[in-house]
C-alpha atoms as a PDB file:
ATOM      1  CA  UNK A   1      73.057  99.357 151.430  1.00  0.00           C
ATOM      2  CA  UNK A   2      72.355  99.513 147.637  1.00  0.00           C
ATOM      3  CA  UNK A   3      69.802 102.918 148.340  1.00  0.00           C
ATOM      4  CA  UNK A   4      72.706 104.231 149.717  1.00  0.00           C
ATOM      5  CA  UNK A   5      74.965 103.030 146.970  1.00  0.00           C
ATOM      6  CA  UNK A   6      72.402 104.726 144.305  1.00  0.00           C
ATOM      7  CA  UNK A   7      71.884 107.902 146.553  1.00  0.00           C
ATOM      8  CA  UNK A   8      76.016 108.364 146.875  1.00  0.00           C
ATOM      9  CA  UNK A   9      76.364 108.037 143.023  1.00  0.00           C
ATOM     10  CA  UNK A  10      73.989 110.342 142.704  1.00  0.00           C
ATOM     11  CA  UNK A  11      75.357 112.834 144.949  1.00  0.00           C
ATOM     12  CA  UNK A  12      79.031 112.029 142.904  1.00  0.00           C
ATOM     13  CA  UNK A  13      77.428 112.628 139.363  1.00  0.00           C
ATOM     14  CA  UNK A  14      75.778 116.148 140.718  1.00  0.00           C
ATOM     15  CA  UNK A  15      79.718 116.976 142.172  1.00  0.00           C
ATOM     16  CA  UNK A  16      81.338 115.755 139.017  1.00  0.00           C
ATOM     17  CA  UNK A  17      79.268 118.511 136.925  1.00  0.00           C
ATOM     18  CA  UNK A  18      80.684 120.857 138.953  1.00  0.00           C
ATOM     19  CA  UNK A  19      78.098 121.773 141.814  1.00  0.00           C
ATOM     20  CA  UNK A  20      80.909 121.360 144.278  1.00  0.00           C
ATOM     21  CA  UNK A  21      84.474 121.540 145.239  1.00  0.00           C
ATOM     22  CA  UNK A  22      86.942 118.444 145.322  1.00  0.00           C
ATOM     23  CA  UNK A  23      90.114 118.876 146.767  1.00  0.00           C
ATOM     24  CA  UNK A  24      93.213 118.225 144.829  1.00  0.00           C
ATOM     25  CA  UNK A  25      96.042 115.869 147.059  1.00  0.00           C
ATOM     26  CA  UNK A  26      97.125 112.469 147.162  1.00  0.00           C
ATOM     27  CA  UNK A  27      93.834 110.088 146.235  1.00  0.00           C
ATOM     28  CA  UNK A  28      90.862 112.621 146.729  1.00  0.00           C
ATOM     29  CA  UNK A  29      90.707 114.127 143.047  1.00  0.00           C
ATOM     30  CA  UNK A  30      89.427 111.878 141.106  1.00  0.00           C
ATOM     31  CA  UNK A  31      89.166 108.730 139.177  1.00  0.00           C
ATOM     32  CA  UNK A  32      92.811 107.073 139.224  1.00  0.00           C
ATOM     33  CA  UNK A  33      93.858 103.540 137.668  1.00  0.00           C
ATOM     34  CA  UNK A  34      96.938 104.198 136.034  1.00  0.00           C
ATOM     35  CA  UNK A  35      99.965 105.097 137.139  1.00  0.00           C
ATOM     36  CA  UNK A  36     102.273 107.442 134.607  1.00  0.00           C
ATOM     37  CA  UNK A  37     105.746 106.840 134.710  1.00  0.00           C
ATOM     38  CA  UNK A  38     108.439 109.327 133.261  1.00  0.00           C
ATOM     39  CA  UNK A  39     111.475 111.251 133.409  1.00  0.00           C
ATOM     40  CA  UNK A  40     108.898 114.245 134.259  1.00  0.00           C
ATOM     41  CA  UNK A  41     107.555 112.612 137.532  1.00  0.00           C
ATOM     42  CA  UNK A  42     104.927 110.013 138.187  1.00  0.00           C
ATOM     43  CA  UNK A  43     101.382 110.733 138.092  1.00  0.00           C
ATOM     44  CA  UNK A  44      98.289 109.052 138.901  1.00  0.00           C
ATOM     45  CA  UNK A  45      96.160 108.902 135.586  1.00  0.00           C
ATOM     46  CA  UNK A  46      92.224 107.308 134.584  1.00  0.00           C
ATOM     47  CA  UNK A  47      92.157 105.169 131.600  1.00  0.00           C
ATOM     48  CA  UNK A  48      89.787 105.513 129.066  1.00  0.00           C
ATOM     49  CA  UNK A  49      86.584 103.660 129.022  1.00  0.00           C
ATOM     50  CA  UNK A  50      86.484 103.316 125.095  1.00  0.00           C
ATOM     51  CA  UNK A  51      89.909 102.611 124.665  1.00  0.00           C
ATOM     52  CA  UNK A  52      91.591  98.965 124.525  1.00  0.00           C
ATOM     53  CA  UNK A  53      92.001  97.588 127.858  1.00  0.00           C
ATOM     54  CA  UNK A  54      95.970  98.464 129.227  1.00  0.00           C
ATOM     55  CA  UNK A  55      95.264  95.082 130.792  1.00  0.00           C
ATOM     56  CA  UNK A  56      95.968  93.124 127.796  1.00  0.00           C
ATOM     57  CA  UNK A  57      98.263  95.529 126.081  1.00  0.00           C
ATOM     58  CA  UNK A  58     101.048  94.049 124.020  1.00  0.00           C
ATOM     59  CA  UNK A  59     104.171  95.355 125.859  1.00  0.00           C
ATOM     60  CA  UNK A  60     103.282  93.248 128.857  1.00  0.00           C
ATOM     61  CA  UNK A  61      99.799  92.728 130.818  1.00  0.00           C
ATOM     62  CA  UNK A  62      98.998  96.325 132.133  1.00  0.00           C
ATOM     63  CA  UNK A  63     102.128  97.961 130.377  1.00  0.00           C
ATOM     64  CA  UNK A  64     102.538 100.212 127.548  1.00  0.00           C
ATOM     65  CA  UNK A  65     105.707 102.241 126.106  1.00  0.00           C
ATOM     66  CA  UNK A  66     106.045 105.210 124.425  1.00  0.00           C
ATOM     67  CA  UNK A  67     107.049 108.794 123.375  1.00  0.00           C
ATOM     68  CA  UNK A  68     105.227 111.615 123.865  1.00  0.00           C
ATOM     69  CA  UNK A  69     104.790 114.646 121.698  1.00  0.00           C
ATOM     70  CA  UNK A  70     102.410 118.000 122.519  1.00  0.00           C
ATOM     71  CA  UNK A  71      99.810 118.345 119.388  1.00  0.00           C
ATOM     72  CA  UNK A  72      97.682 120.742 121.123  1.00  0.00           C
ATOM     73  CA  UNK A  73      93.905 120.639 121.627  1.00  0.00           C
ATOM     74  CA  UNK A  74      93.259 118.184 119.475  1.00  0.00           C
ATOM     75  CA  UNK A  75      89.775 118.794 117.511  1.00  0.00           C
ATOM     76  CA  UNK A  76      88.886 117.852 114.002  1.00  0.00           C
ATOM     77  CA  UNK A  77      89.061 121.919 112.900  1.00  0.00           C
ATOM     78  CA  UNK A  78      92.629 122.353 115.055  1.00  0.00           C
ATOM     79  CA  UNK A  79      95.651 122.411 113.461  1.00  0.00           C
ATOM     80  CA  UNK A  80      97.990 119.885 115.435  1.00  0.00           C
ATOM     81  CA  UNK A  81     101.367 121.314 116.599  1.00  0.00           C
ATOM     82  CA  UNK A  82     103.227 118.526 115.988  1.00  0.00           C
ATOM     83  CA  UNK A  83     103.302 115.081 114.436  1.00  0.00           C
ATOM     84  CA  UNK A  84     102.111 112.224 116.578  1.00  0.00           C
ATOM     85  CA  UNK A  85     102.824 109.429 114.255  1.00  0.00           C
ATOM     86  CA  UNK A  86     104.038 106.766 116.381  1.00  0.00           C
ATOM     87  CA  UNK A  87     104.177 108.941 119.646  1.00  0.00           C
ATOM     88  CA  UNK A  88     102.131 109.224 122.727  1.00  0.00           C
ATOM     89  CA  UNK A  89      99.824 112.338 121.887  1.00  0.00           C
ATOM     90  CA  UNK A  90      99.541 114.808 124.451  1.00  0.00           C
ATOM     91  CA  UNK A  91      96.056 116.615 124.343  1.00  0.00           C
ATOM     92  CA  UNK A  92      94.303 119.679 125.950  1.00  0.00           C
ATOM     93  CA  UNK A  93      90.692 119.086 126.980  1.00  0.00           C
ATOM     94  CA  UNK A  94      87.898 121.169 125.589  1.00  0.00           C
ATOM     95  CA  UNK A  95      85.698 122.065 122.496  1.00  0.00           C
ATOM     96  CA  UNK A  96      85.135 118.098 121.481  1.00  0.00           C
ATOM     97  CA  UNK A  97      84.387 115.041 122.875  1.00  0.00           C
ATOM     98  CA  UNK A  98      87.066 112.396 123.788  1.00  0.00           C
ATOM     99  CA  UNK A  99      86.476 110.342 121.905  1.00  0.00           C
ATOM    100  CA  UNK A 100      87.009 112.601 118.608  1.00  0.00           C
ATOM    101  CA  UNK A 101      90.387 113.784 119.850  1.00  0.00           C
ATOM    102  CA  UNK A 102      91.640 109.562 120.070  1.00  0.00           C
ATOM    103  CA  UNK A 103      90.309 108.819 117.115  1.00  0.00           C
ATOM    104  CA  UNK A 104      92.006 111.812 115.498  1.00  0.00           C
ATOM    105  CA  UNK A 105      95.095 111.324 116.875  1.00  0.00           C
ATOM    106  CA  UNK A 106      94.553 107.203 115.909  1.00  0.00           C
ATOM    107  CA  UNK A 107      94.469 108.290 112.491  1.00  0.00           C
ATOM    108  CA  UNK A 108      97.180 110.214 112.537  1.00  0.00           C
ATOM    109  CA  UNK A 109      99.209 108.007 113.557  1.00  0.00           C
ATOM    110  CA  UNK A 110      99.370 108.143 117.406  1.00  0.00           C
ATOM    111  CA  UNK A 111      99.887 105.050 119.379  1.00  0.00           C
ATOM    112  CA  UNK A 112      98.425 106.676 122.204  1.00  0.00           C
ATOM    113  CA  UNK A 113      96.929 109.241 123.751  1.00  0.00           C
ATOM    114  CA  UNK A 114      96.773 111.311 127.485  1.00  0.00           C
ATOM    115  CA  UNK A 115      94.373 113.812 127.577  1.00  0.00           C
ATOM    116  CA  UNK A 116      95.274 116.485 130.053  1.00  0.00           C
ATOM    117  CA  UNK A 117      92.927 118.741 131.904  1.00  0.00           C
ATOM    118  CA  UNK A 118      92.128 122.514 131.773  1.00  0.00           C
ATOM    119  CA  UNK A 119      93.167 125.040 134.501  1.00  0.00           C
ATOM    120  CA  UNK A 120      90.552 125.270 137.442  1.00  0.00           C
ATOM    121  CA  UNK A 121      89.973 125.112 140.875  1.00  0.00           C
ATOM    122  CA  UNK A 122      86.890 122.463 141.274  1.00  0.00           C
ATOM    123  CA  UNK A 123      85.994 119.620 139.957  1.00  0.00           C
ATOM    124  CA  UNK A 124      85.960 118.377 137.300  1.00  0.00           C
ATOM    125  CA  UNK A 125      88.397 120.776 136.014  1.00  0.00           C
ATOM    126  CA  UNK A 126      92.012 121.563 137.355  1.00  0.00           C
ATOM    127  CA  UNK A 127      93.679 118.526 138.577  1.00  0.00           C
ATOM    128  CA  UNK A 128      90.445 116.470 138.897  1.00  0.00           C
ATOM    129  CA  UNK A 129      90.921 113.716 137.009  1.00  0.00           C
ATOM    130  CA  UNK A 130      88.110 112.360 134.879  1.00  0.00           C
ATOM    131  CA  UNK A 131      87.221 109.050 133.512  1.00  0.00           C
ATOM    132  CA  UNK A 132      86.892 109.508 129.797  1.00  0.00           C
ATOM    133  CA  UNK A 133      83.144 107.223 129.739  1.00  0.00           C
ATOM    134  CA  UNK A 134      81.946 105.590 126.812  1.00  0.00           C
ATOM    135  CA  UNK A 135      79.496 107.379 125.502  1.00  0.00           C
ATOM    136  CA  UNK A 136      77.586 107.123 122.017  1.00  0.00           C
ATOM    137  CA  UNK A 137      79.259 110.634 121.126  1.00  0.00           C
ATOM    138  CA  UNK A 138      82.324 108.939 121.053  1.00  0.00           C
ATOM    139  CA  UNK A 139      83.536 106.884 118.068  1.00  0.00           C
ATOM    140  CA  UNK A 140      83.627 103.081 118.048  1.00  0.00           C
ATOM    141  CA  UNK A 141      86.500 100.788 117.262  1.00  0.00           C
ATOM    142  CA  UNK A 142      89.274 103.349 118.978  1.00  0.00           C
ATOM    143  CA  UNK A 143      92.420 100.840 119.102  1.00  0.00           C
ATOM    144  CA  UNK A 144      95.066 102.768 121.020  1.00  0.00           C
ATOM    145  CA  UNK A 145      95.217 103.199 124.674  1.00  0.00           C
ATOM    146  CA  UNK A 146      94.011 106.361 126.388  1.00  0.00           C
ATOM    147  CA  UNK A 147      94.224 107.922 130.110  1.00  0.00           C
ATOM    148  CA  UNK A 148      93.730 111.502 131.653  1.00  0.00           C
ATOM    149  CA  UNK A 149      95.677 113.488 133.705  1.00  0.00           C
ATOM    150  CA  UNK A 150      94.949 116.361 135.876  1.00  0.00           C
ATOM    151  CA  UNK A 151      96.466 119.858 134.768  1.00  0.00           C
ATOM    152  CA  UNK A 152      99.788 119.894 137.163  1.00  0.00           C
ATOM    153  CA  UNK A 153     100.707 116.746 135.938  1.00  0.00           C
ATOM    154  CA  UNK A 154     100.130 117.247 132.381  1.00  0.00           C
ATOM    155  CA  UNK A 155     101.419 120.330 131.988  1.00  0.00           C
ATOM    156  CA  UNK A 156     104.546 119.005 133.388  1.00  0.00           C
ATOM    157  CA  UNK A 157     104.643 116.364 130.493  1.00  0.00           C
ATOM    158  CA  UNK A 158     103.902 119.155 127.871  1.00  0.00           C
ATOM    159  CA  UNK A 159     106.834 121.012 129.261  1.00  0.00           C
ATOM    160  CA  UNK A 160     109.171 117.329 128.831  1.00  0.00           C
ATOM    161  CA  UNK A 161     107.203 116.992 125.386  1.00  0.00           C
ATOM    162  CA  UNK A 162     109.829 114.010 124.007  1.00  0.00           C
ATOM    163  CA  UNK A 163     110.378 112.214 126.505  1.00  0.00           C
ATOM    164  CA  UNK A 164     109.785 108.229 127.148  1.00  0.00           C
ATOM    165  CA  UNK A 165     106.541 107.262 128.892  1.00  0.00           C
ATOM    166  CA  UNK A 166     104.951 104.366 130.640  1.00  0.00           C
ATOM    167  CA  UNK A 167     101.551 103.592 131.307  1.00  0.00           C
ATOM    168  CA  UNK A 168     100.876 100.931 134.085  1.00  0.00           C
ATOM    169  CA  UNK A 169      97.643  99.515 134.806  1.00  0.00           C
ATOM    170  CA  UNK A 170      96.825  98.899 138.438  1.00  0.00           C
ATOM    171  CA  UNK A 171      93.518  99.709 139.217  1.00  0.00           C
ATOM    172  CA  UNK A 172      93.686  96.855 142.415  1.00  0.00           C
ATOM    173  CA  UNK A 173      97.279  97.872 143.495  1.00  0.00           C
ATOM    174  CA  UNK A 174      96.111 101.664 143.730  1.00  0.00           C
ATOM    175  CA  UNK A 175      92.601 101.404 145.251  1.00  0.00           C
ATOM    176  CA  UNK A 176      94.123  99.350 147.990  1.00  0.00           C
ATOM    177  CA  UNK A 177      97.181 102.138 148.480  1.00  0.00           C
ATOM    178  CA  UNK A 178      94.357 104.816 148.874  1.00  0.00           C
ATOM    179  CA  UNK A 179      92.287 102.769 151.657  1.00  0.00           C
ATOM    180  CA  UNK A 180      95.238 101.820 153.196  1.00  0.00           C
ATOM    181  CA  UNK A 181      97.196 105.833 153.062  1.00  0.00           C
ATOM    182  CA  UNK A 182      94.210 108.115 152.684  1.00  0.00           C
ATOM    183  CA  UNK A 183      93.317 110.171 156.028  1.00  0.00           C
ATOM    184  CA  UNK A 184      89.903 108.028 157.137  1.00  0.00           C
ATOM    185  CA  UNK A 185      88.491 107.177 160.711  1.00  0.00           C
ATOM    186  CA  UNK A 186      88.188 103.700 159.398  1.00  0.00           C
ATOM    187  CA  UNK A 187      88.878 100.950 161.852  1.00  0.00           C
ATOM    188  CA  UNK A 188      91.618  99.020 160.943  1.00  0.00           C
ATOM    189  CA  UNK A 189      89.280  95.936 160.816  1.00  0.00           C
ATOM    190  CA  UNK A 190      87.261  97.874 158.431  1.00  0.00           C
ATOM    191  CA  UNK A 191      90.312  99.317 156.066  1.00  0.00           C
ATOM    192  CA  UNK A 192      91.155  95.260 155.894  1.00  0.00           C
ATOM    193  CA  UNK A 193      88.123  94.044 154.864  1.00  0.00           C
ATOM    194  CA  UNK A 194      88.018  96.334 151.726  1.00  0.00           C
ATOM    195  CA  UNK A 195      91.474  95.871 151.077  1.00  0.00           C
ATOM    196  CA  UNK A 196      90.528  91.959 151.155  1.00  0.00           C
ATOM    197  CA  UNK A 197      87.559  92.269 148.533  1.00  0.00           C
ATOM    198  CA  UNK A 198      90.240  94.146 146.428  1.00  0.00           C
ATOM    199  CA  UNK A 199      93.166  91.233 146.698  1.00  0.00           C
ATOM    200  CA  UNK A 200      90.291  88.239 146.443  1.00  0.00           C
ATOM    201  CA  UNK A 201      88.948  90.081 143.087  1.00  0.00           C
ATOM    202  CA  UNK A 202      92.578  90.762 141.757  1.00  0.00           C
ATOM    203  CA  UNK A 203      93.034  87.137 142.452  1.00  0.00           C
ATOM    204  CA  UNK A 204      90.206  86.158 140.102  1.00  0.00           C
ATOM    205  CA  UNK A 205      91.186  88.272 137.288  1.00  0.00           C
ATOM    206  CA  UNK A 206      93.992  86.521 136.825  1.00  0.00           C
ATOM    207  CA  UNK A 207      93.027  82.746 136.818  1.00  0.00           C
ATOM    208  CA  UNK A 208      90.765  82.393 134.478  1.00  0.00           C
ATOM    209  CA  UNK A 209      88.631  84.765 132.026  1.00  0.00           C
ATOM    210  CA  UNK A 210      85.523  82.952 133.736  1.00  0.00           C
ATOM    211  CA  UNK A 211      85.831  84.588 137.003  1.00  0.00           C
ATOM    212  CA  UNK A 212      85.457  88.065 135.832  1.00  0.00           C
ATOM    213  CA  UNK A 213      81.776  88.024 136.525  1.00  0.00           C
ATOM    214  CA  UNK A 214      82.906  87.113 139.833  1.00  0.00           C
ATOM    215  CA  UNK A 215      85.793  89.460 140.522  1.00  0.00           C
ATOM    216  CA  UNK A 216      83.371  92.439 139.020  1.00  0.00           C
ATOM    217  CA  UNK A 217      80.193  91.188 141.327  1.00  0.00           C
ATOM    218  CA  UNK A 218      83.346  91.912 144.603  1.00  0.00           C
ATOM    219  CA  UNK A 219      84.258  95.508 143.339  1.00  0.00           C
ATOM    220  CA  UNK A 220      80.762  96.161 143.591  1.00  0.00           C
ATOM    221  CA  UNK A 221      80.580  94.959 146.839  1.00  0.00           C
ATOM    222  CA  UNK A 222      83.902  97.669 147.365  1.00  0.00           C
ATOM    223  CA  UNK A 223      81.612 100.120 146.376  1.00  0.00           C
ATOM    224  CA  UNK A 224      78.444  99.265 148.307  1.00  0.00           C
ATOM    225  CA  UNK A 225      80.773  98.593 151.461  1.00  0.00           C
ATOM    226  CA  UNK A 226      82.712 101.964 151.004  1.00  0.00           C
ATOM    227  CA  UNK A 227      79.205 104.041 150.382  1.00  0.00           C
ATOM    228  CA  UNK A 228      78.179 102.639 154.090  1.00  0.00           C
ATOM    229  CA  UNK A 229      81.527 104.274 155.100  1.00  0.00           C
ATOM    230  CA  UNK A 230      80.728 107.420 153.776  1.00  0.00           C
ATOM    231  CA  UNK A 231      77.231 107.795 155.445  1.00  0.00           C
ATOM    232  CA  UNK A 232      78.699 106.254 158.506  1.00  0.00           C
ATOM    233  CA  UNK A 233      81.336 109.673 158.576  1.00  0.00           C
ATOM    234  CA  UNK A 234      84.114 107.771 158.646  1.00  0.00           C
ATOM    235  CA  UNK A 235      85.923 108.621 154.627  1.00  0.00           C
ATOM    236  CA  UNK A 236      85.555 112.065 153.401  1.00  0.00           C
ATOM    237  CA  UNK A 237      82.903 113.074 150.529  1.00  0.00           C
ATOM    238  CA  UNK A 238      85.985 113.677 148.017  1.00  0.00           C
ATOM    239  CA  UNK A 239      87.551 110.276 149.067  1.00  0.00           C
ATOM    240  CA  UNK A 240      84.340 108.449 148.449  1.00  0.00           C
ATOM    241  CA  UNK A 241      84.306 110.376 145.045  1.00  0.00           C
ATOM    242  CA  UNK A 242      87.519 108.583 144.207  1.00  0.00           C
ATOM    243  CA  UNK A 243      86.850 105.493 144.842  1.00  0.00           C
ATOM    244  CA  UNK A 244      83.335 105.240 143.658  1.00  0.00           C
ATOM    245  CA  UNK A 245      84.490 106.979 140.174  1.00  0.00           C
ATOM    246  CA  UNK A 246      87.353 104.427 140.177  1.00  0.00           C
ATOM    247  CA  UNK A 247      85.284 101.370 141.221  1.00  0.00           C
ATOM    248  CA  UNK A 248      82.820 101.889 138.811  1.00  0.00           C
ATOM    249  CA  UNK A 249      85.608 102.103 136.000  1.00  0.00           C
ATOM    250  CA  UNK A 250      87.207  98.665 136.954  1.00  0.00           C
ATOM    251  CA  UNK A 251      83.535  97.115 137.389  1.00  0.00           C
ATOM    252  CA  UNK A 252      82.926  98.626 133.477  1.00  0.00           C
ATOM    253  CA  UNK A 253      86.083  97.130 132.459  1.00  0.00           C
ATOM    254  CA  UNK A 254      85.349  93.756 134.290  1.00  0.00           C
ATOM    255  CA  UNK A 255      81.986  93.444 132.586  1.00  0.00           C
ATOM    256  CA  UNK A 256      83.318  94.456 129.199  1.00  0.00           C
ATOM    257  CA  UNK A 257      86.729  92.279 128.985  1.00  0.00           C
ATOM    258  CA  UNK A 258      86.914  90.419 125.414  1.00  0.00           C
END
């Protein structure tokens, strides 16, 4: 099972540089752990994985509040559009890491950011959505929240630019939906028995900081169990995309909690 595991992610990191096609509906484009909530729709969104936790974010566990305001692309050489002070910045990708457009918009002021994808039709680009990794390129100590959106869904925020947001974090909530909703030959047997790893390691996050070890040791067992489902032909490849991608960012935050 873990060959499998490692031969599946590396299948996923080949796709996610763009060697193939990912559809674009419901759960099967991309990483998702956030849901956005606004007057502009609601949209499935990845969180950051240098950015604080949303899980322990002040406005409640897993909420955050906020305005949002269009500055553009976002690089240290662009000129913003518009002041983010104390607004939720929305930012193109391209041209710069992540990581440089948060901390930009940090120091401008921003108390958050949502990065929002470039036009395309495959992955990543389009309305793939990515999971914004921790890399070295990116700058330490970022202190606001960030997620990214696919392109339909951000430009429809650019096009509200003003308008009250809400971020809610719930990776367990919306891994479960997709196993539960997604189009799969899984047995139903089988789509319980992930959805139960799910619950029993949501459980543990929120008893005691101790478990987490624990609760991240079951999402990898998600992972390894859904990988068997993939080579079995029973979840499609893009499917399997999501929920490894989104797996692995929960596990990451799991192992990395304060």
């Amino acid at each position: 099972m873990i060959k499998r595991a490692h031969l599946l992610l590396s299948v996923l990191t080949f796709t996610l540089l763009g060697a193939a096609n990912a559809a674009a509906s419901n759960f099967e484009d991309g990483n998702f752990d956030v849901k956005v909530s606004s007057d502009a729709g609601e949209f499935l969104a990845a969180e950051s994985g240098f950015s604080p936790p949303l899980a322990r974010w002040s406005d409640g566990p897993g909420v955050f509040h906020g305005q949002t305001v269009y500055v553009g692309r976002g690089c240290t050489d662009d000129p913003y559009l518009a002041d983010p002070a104390g607004k939720v910045a929305l930012i193109d990708r391209g041209a710069c890491f992540f990581g440089t457009k948060v901390a930009r918009a940090e120091a401008a002021g921003a108390i958050g950011v949502i990065v929002i994808n470039v036009p395309g039709g495959s992955a990543p680009l389009g309305d793939f959505r990515v999971w914004m990794r921790p890399l070295v390129a990116n700058p330490p100590g970022v202190g606001i929240p960030a997620v990214f959106v696919g392109h339909s869904d951000g430009s429809a925020l650019v096009a509200a630019s003003g308008i009250s947001v809400t971020l809610l974090y719930k990776p367990f909530t919306l891994l479960k939906d997709a196993v539960e909703t997604a189009p799969t030959l899984l047995s139903d047997e089988e789509k319980d028995s992930l959805k139960k790893l799910l619950s029993d390691a949501a459980s543990l996050t929120k008893r005691n900081k101790a478990n987490l070890p624990q609760a991240s040791a079951l999402i990898v067992q998600f992972r390894d169990e859904m990988s068997e489902r993939f080579f079995e032909g029973k979840i499609s490849f893009e499917l399997a995309q999501s929920l490894f991608d989104s797996g692995f960012s929960l596990q990451y935050r799991l192992d990395t909690a304060p």
